[in-house]
C-alpha atoms as a PDB file:
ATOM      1  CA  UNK A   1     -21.380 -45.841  -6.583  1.00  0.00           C
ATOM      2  CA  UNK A   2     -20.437 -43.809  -9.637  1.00  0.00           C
ATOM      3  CA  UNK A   3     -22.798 -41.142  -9.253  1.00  0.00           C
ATOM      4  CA  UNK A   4     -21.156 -40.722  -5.878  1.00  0.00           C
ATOM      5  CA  UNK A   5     -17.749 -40.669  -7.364  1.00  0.00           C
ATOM      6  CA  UNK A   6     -18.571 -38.409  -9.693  1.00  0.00           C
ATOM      7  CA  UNK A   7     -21.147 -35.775  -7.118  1.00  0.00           C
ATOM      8  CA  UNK A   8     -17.557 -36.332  -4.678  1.00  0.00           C
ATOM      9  CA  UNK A   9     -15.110 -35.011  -7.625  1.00  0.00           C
ATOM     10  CA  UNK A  10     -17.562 -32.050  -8.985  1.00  0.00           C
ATOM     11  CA  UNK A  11     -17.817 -30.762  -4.774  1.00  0.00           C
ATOM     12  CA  UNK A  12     -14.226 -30.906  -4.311  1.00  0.00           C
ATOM     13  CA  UNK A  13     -13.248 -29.121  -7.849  1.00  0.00           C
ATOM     14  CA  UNK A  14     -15.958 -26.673  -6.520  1.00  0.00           C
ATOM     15  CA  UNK A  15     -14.092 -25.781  -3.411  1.00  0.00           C
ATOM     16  CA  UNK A  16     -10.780 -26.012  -5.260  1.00  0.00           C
ATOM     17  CA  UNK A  17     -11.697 -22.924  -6.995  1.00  0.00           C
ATOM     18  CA  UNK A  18     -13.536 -21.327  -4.238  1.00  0.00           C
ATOM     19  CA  UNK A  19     -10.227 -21.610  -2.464  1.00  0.00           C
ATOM     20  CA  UNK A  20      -8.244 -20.312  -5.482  1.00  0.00           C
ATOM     21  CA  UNK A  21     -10.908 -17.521  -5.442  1.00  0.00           C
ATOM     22  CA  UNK A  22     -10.242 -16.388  -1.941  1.00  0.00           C
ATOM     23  CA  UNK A  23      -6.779 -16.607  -2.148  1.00  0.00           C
ATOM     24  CA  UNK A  24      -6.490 -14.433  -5.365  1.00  0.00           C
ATOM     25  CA  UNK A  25      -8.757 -11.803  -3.576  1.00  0.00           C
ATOM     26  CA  UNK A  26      -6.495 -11.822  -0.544  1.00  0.00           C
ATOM     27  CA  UNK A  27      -3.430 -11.326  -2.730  1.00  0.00           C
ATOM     28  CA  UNK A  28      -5.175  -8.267  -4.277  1.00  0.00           C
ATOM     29  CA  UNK A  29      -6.263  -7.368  -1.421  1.00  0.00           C
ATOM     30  CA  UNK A  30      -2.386  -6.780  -0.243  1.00  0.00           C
ATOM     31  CA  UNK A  31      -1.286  -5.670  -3.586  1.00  0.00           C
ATOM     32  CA  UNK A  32      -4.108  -2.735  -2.867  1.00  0.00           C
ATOM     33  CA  UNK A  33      -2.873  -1.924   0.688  1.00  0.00           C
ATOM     34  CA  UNK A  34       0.577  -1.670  -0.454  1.00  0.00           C
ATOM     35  CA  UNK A  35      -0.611   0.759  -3.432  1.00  0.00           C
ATOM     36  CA  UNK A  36      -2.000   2.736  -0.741  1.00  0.00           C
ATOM     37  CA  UNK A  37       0.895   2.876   2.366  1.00  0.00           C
ATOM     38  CA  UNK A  38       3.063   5.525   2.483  1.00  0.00           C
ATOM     39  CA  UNK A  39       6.739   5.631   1.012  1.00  0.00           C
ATOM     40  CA  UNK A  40       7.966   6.685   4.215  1.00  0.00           C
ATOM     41  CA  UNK A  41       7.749   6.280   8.187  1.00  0.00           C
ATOM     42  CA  UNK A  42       9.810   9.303   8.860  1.00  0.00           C
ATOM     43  CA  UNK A  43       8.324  12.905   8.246  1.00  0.00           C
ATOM     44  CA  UNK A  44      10.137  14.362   4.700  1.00  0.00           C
ATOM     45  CA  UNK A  45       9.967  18.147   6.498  1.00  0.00           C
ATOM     46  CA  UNK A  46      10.620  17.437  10.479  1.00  0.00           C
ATOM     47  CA  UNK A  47      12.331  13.674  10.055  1.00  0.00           C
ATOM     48  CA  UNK A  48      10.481  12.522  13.095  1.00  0.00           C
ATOM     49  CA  UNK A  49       7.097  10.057  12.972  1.00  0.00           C
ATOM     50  CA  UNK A  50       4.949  10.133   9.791  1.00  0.00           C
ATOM     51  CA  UNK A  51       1.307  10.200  10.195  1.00  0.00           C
ATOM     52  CA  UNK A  52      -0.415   8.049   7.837  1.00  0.00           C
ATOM     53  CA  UNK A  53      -3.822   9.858   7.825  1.00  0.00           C
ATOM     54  CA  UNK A  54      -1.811  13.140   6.573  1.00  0.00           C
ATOM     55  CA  UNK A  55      -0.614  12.838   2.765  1.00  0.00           C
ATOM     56  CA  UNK A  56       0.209  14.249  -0.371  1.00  0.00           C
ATOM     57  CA  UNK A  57       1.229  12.292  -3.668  1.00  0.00           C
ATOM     58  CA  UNK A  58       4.920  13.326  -5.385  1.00  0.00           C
ATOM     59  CA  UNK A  59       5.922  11.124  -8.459  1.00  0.00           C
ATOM     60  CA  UNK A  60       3.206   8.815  -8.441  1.00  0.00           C
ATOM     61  CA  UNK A  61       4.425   7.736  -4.890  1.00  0.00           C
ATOM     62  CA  UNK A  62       2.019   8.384  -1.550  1.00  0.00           C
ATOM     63  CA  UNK A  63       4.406  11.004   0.907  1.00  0.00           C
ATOM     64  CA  UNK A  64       3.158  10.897   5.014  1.00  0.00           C
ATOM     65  CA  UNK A  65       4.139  14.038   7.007  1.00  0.00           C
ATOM     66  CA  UNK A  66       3.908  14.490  10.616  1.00  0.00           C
ATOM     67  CA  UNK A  67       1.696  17.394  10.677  1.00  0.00           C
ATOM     68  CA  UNK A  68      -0.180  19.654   8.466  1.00  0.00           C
ATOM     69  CA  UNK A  69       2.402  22.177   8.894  1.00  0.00           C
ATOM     70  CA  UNK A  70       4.956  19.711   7.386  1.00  0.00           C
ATOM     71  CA  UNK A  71       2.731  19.091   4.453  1.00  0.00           C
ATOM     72  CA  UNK A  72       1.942  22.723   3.737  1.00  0.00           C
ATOM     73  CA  UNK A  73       6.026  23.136   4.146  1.00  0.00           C
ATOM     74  CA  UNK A  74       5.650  20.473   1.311  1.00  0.00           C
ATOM     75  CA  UNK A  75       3.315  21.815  -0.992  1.00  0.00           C
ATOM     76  CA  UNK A  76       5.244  24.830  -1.208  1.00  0.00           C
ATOM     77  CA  UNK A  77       8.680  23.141  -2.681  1.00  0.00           C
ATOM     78  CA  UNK A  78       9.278  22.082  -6.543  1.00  0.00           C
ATOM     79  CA  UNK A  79      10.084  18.566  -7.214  1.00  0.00           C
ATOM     80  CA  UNK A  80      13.574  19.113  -6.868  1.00  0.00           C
ATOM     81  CA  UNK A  81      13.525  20.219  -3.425  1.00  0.00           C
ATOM     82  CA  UNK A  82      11.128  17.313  -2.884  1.00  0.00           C
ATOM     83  CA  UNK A  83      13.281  14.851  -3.857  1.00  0.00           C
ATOM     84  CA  UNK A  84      15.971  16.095  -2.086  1.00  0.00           C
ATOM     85  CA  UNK A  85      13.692  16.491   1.057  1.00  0.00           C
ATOM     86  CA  UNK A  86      12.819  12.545   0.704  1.00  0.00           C
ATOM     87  CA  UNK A  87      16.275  11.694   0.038  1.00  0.00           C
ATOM     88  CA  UNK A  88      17.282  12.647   3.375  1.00  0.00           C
ATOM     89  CA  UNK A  89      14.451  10.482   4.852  1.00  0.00           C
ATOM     90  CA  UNK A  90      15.914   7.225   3.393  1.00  0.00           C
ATOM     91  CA  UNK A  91      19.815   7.872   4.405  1.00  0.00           C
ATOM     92  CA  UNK A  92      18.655   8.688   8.125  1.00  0.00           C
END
């Protein structure tokens, strides 16, 4: 009966930290994603739709435009403009 006991607490502590395993993954897992997404929905250049697919990085931050155009448009500003561009994202 206590070998039982004892094979019934090592299995569950077992899939205690399998679960604690899966669950850390998953939160690194979102930490990740959110690394990755965009800083913005809205275009910096045209203000409409952002494409996620079509980015450049300013300030550490990931920037989505809605075309190539836009993102060229991009490339060619300093950071000032840039921030000034993204600025008028977030107050729309």
């Amino acid at each position: 009966m206590i070998c039982v006991t004892l094979l019934a607490a090592v299995a569950l502590s077992g899939l205690s930290a399998c679960v604690s395993t899966r669950s850390q993954a998953r939160e690194r897992e979102a930490e990740l994603a959110a690394q990755a997404a965009a800083l913005n929905t809205n275009c910096p250049i045209t203000g409409g739709a952002a494409s996620p697919e079509i980015v450049s990085t300013h300030r550490g931050q990931r920037v989505a435009f809605a075309s190539a155009a836009a993102q060229q448009q991009w490339n060619e500003m300093d950071d000032e403009q840039r921030d000034v561009a993204l600025a008028r994202v977030f107050r729309r």
